[in-house]
PDB file of N, CA and C in Angstrom:
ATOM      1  N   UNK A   1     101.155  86.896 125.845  1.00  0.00           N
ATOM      2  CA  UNK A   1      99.851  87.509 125.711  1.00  0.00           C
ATOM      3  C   UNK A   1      99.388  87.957 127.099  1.00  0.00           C
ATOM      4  N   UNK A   2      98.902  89.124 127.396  1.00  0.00           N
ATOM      5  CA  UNK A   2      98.147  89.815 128.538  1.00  0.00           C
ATOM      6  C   UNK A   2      97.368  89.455 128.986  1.00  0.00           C
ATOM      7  N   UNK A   3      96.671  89.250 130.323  1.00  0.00           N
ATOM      8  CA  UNK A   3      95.724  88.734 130.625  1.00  0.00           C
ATOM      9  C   UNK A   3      94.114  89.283 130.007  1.00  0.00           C
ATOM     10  N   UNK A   4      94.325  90.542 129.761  1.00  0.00           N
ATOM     11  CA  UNK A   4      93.212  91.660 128.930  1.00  0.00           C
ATOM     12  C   UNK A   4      93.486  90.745 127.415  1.00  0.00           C
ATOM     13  N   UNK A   5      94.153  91.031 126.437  1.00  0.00           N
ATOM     14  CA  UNK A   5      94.718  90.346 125.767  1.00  0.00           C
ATOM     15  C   UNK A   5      93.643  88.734 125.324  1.00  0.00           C
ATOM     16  N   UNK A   6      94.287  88.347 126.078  1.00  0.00           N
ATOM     17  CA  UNK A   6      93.524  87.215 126.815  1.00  0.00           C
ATOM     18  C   UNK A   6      92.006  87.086 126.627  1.00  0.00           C
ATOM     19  N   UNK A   7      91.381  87.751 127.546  1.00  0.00           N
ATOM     20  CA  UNK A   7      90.136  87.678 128.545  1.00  0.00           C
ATOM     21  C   UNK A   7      89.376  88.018 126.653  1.00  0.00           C
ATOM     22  N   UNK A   8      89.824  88.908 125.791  1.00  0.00           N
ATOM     23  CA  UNK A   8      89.007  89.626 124.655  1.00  0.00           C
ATOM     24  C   UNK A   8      89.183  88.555 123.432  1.00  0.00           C
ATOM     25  N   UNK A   9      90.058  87.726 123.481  1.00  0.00           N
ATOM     26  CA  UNK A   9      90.392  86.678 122.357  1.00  0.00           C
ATOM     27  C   UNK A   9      89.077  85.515 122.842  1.00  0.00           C
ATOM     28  N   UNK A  10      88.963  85.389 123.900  1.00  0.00           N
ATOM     29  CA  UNK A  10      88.569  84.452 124.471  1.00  0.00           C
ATOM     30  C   UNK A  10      86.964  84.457 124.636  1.00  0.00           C
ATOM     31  N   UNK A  11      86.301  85.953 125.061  1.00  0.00           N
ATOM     32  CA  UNK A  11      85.178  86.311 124.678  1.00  0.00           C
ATOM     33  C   UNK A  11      84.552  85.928 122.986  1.00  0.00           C
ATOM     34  N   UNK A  12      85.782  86.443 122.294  1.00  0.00           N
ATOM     35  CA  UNK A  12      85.478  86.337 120.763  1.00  0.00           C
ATOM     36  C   UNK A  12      84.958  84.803 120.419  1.00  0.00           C
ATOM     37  N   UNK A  13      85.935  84.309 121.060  1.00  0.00           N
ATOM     38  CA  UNK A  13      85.587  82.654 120.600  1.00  0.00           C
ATOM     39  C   UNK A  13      84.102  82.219 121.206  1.00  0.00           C
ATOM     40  N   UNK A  14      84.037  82.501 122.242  1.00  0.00           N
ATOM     41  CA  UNK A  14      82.992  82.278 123.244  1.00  0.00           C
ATOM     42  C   UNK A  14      81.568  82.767 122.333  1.00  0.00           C
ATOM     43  N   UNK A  15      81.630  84.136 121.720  1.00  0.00           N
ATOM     44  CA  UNK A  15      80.644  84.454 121.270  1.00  0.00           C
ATOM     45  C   UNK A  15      79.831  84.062 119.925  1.00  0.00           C
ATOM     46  N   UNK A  16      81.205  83.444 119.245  1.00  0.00           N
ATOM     47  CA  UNK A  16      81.500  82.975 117.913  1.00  0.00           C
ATOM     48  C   UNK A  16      80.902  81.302 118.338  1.00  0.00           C
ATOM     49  N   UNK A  17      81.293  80.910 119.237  1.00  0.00           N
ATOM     50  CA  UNK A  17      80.957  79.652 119.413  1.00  0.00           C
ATOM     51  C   UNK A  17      79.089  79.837 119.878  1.00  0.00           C
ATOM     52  N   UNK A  18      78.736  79.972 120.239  1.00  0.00           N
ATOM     53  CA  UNK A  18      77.575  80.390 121.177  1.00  0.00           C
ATOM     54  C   UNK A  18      76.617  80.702 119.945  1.00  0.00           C
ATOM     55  N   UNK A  19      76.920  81.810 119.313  1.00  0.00           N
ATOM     56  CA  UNK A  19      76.304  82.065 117.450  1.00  0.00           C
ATOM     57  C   UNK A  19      75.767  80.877 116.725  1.00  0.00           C
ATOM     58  N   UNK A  20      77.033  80.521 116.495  1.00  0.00           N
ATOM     59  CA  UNK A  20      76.916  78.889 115.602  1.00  0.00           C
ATOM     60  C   UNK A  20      76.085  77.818 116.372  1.00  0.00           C
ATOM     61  N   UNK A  21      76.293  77.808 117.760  1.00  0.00           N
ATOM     62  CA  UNK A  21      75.313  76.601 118.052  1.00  0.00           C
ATOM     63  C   UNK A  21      73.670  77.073 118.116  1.00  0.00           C
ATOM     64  N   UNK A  22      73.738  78.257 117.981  1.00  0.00           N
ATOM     65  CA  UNK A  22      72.540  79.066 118.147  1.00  0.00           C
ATOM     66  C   UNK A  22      71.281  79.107 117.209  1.00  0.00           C
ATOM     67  N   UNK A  23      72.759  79.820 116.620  1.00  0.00           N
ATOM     68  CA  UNK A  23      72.068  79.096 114.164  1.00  0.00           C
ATOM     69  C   UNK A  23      71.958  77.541 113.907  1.00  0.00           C
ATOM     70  N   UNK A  24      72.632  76.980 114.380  1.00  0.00           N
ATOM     71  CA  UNK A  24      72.314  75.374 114.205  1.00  0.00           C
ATOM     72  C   UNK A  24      71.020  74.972 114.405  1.00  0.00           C
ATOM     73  N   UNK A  25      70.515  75.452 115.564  1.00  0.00           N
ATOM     74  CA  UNK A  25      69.535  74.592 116.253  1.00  0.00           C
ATOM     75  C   UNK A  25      68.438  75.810 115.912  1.00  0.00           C
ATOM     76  N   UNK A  26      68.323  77.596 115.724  1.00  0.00           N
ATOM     77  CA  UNK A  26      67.025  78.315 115.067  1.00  0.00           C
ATOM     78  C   UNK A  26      66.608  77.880 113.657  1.00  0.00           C
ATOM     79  N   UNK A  27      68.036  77.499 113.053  1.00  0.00           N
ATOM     80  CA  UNK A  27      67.281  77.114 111.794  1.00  0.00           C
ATOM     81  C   UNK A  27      66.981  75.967 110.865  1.00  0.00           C
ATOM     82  N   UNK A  28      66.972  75.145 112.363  1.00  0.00           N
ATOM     83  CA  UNK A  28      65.836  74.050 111.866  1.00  0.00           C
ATOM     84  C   UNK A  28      64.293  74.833 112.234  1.00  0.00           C
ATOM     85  N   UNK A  29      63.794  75.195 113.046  1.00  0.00           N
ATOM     86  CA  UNK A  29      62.566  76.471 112.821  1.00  0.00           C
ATOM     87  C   UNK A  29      62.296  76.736 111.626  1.00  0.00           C
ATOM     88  N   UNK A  30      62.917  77.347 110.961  1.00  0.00           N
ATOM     89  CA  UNK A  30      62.609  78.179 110.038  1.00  0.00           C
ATOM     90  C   UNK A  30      62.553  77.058 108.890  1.00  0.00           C
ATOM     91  N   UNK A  31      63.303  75.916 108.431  1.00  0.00           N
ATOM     92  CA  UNK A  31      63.221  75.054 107.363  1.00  0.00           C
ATOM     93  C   UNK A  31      61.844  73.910 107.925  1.00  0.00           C
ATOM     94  N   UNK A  32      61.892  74.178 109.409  1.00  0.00           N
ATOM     95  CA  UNK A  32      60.685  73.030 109.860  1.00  0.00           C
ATOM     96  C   UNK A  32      59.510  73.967 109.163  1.00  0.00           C
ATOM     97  N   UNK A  33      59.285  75.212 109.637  1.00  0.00           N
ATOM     98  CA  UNK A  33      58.357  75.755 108.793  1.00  0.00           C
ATOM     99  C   UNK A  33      57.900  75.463 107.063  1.00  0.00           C
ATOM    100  N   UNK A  34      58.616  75.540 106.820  1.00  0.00           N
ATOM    101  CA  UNK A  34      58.656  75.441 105.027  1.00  0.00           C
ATOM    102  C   UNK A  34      58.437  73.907 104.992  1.00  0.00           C
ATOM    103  N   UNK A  35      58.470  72.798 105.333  1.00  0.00           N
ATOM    104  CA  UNK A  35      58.589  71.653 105.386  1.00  0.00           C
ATOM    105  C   UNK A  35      57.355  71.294 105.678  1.00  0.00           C
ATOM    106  N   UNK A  36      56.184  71.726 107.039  1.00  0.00           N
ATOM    107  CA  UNK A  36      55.184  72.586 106.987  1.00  0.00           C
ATOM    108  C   UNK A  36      54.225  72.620 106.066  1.00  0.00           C
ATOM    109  N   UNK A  37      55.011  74.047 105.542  1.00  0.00           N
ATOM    110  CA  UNK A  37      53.796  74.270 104.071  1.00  0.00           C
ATOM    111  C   UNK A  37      53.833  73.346 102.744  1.00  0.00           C
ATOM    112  N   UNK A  38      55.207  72.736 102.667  1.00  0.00           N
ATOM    113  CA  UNK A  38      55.040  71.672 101.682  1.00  0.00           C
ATOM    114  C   UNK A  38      53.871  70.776 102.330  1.00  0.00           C
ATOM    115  N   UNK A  39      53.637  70.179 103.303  1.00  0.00           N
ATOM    116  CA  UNK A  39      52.745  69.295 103.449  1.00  0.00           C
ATOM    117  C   UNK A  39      51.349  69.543 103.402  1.00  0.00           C
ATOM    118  N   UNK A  40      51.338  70.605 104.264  1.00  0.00           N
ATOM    119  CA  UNK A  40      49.976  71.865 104.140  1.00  0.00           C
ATOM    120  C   UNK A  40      49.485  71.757 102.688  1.00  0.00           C
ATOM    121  N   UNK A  41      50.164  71.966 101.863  1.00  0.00           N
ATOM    122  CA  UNK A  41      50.092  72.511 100.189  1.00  0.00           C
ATOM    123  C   UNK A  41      49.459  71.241  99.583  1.00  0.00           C
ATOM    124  N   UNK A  42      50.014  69.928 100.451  1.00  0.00           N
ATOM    125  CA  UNK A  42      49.897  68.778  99.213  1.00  0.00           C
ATOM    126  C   UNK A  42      48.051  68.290  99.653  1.00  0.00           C
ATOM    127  N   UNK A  43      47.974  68.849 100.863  1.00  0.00           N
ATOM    128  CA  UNK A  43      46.189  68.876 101.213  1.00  0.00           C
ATOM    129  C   UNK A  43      45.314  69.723 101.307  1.00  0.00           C
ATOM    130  N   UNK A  44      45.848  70.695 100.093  1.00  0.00           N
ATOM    131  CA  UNK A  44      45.085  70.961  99.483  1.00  0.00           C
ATOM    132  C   UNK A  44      45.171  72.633 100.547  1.00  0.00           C
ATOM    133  N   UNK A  45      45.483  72.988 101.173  1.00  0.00           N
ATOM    134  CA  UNK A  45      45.662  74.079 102.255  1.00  0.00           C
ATOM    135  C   UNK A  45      46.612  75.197 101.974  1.00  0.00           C
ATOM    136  N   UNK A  46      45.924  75.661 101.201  1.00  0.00           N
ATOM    137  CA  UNK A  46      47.131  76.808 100.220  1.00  0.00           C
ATOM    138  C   UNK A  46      47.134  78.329 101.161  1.00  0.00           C
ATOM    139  N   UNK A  47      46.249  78.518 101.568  1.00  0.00           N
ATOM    140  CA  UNK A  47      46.492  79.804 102.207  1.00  0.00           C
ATOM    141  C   UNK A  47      47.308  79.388 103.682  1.00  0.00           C
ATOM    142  N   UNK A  48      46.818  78.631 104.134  1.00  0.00           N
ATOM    143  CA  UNK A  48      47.651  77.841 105.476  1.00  0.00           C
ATOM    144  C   UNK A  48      49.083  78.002 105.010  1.00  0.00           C
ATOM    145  N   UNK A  49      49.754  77.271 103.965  1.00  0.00           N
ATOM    146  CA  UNK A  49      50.734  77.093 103.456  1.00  0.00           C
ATOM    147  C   UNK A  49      51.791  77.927 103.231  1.00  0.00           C
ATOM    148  N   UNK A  50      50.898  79.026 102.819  1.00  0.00           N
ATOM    149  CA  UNK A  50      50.939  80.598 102.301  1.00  0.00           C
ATOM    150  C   UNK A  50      52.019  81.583 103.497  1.00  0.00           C
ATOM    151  N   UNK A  51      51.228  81.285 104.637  1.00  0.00           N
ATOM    152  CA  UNK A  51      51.284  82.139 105.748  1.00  0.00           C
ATOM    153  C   UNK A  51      52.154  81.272 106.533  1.00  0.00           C
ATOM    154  N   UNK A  52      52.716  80.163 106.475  1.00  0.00           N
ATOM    155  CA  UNK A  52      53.780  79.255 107.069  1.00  0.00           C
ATOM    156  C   UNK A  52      55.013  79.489 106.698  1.00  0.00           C
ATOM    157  N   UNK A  53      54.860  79.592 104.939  1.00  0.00           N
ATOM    158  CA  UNK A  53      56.152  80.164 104.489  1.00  0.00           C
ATOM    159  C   UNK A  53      56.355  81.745 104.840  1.00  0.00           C
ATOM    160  N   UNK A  54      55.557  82.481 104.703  1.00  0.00           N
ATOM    161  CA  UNK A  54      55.587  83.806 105.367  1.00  0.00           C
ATOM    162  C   UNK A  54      56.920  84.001 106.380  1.00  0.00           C
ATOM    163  N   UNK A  55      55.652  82.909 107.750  1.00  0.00           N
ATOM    164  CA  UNK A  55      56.426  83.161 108.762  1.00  0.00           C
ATOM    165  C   UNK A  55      57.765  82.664 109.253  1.00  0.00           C
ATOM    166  N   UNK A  56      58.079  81.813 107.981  1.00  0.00           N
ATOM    167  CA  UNK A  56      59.560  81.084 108.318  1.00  0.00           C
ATOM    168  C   UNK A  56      60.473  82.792 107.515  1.00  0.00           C
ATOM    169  N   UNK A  57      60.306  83.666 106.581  1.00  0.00           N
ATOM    170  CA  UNK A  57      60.636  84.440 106.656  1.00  0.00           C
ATOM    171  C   UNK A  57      61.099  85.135 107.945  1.00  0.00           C
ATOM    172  N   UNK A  58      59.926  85.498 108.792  1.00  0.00           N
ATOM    173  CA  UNK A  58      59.568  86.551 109.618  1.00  0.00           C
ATOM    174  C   UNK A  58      60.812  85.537 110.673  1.00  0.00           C
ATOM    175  N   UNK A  59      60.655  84.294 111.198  1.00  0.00           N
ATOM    176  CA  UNK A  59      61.360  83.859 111.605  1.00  0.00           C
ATOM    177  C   UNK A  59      63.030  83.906 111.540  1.00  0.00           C
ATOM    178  N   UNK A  60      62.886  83.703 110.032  1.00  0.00           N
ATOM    179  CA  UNK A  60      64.684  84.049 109.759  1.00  0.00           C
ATOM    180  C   UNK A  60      65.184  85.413 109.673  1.00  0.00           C
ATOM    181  N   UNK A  61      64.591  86.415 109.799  1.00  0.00           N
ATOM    182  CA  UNK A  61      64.748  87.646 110.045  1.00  0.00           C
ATOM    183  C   UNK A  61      65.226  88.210 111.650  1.00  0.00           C
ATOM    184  N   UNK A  62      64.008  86.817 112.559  1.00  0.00           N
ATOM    185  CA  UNK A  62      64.865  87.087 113.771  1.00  0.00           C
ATOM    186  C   UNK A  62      65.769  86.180 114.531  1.00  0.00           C
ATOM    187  N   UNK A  63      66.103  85.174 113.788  1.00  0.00           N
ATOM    188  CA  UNK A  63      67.261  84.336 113.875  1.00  0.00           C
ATOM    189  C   UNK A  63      68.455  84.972 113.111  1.00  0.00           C
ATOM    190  N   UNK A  64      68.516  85.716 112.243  1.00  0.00           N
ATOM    191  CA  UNK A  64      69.352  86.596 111.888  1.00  0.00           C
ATOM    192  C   UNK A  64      69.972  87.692 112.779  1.00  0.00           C
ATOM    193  N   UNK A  65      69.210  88.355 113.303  1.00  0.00           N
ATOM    194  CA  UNK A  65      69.260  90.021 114.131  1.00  0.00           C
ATOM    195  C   UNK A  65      69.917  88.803 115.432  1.00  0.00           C
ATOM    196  N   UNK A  66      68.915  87.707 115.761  1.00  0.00           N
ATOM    197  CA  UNK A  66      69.603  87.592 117.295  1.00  0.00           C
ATOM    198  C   UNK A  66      71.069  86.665 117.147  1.00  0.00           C
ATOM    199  N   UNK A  67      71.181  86.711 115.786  1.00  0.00           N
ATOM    200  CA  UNK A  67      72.521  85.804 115.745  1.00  0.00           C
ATOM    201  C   UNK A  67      73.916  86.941 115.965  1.00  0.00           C
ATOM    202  N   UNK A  68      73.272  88.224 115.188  1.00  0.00           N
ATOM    203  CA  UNK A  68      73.930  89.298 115.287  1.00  0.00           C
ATOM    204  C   UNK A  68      74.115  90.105 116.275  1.00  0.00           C
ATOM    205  N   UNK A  69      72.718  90.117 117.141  1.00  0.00           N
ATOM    206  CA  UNK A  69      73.467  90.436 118.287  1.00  0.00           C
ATOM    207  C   UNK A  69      74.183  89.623 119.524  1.00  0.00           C
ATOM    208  N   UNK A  70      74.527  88.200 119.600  1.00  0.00           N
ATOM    209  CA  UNK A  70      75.299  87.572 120.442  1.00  0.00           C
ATOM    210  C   UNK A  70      76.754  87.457 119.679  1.00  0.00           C
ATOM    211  N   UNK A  71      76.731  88.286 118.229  1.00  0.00           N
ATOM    212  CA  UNK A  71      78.660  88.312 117.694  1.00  0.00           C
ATOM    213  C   UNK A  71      78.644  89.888 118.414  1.00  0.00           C
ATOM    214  N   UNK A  72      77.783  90.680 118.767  1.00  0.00           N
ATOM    215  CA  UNK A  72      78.065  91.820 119.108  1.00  0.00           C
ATOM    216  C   UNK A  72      77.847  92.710 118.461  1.00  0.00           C
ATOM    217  N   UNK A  73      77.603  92.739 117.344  1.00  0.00           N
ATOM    218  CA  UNK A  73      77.337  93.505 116.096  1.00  0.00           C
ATOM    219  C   UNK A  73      76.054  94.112 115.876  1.00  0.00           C
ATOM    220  N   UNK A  74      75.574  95.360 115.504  1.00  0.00           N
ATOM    221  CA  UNK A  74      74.248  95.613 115.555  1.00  0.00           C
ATOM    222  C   UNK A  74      73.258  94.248 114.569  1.00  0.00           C
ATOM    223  N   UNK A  75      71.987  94.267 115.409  1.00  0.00           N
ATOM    224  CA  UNK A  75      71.505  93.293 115.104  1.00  0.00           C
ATOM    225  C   UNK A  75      70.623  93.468 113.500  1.00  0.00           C
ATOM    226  N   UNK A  76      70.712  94.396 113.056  1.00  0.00           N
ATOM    227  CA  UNK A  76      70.094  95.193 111.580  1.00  0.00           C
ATOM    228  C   UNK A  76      70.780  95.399 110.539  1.00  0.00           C
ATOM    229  N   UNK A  77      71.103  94.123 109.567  1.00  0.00           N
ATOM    230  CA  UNK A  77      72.161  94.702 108.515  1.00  0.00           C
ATOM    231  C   UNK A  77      71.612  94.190 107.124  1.00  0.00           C
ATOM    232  N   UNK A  78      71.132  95.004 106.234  1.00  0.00           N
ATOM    233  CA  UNK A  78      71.069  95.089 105.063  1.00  0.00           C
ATOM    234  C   UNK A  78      71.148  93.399 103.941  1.00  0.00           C
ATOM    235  N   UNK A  79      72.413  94.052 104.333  1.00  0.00           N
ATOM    236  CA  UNK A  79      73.083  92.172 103.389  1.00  0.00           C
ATOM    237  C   UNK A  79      73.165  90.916 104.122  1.00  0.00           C
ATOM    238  N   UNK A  80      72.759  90.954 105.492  1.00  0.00           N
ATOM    239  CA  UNK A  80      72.536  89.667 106.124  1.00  0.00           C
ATOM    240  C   UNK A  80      70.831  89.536 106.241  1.00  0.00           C
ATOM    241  N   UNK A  81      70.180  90.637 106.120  1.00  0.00           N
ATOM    242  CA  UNK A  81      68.817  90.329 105.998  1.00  0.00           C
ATOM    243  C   UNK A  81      68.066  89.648 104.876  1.00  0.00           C
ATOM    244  N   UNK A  82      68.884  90.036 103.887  1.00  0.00           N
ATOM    245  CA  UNK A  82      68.763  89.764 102.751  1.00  0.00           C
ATOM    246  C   UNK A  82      69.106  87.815 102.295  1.00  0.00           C
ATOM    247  N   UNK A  83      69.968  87.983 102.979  1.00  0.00           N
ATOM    248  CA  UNK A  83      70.562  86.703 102.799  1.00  0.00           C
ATOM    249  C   UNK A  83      70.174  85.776 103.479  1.00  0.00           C
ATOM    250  N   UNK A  84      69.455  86.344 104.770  1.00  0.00           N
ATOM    251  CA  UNK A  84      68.589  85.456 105.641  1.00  0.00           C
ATOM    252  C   UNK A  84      67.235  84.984 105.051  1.00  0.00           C
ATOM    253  N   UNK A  85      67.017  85.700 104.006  1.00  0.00           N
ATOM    254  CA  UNK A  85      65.498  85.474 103.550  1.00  0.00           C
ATOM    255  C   UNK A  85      65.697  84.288 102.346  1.00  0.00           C
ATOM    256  N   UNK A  86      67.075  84.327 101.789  1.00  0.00           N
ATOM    257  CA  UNK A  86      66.924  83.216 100.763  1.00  0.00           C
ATOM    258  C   UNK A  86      66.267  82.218 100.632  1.00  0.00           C
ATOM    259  N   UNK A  87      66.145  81.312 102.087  1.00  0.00           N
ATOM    260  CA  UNK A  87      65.367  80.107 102.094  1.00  0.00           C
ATOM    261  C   UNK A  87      63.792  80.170 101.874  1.00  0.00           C
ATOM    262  N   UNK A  88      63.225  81.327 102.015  1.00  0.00           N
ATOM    263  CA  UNK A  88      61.834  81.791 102.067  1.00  0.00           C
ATOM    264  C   UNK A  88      61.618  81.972 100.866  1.00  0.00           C
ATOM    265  N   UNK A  89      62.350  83.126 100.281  1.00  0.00           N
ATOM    266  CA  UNK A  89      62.513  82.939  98.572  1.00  0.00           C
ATOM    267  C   UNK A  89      62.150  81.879  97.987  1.00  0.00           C
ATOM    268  N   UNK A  90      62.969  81.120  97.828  1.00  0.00           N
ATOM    269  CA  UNK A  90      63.233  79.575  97.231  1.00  0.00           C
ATOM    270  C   UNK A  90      62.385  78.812  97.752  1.00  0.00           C
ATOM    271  N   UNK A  91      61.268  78.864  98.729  1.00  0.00           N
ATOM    272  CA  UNK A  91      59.974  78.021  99.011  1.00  0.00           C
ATOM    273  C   UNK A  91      59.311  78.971  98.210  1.00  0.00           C
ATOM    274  N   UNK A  92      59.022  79.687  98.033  1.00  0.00           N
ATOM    275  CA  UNK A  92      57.913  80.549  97.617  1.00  0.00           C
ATOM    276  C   UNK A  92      57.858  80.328  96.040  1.00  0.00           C
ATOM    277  N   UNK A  93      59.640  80.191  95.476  1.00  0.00           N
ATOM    278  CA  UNK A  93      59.297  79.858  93.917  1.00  0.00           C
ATOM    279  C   UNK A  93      59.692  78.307  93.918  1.00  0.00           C
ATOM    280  N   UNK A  94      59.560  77.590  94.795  1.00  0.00           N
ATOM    281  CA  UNK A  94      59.392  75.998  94.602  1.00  0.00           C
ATOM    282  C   UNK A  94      58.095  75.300  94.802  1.00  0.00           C
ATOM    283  N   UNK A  95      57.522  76.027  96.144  1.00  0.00           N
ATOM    284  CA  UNK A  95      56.149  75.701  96.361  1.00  0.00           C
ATOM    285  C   UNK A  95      54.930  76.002  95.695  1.00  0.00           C
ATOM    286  N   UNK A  96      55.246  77.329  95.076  1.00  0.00           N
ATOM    287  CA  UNK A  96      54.061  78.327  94.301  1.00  0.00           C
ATOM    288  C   UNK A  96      54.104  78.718  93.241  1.00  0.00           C
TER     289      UNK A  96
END
């Protein structure tokens, strides 16, 4: 293997590694949020609650883009946005 070769296998991992510890630790954020409005909710604080789950959306939208851009990849994609929002979803029809 080439030292170029090399140097681009090695970035990959680097960036791939760097991602994952990245997502590990943003999206406790985004579930601390929702965790949040469950408690918010149980005192009685529904619009508080409301706008917590919101922003764990808004949150995983940019734990998404910036996960995408440290693989290198444009940080705006359709089916990962989408898929980033699931957890927001699923508070919204568990909580409400």
């Amino acid at each position: 293997m080439t030292a170029t070769k090399e140097a681009v296998a090695l970035d990959r991992v680097r960036r791939r590694v760097t991602a994952l510890g990245f997502l590990a630790v943003a999206m406790h954020g985004v579930f601390g949020l929702i965790g949040v409005s469950y408690v918010l909710l149980d005192q009685g604080r529904r619009s508080d609650a409301t706008a917590l789950t919101l922003m764990s959306g808004v949150v995983a939208l940019i734990v998404c883009a910036a996960t995408r851009a440290i693989l290198g990849t444009r940080p705006f994609s359709i089916l990962w946005s989408v898929l980033s929002l699931v957890p927001t979803v699923a508070a919204f029809i568990w909580l409400f």
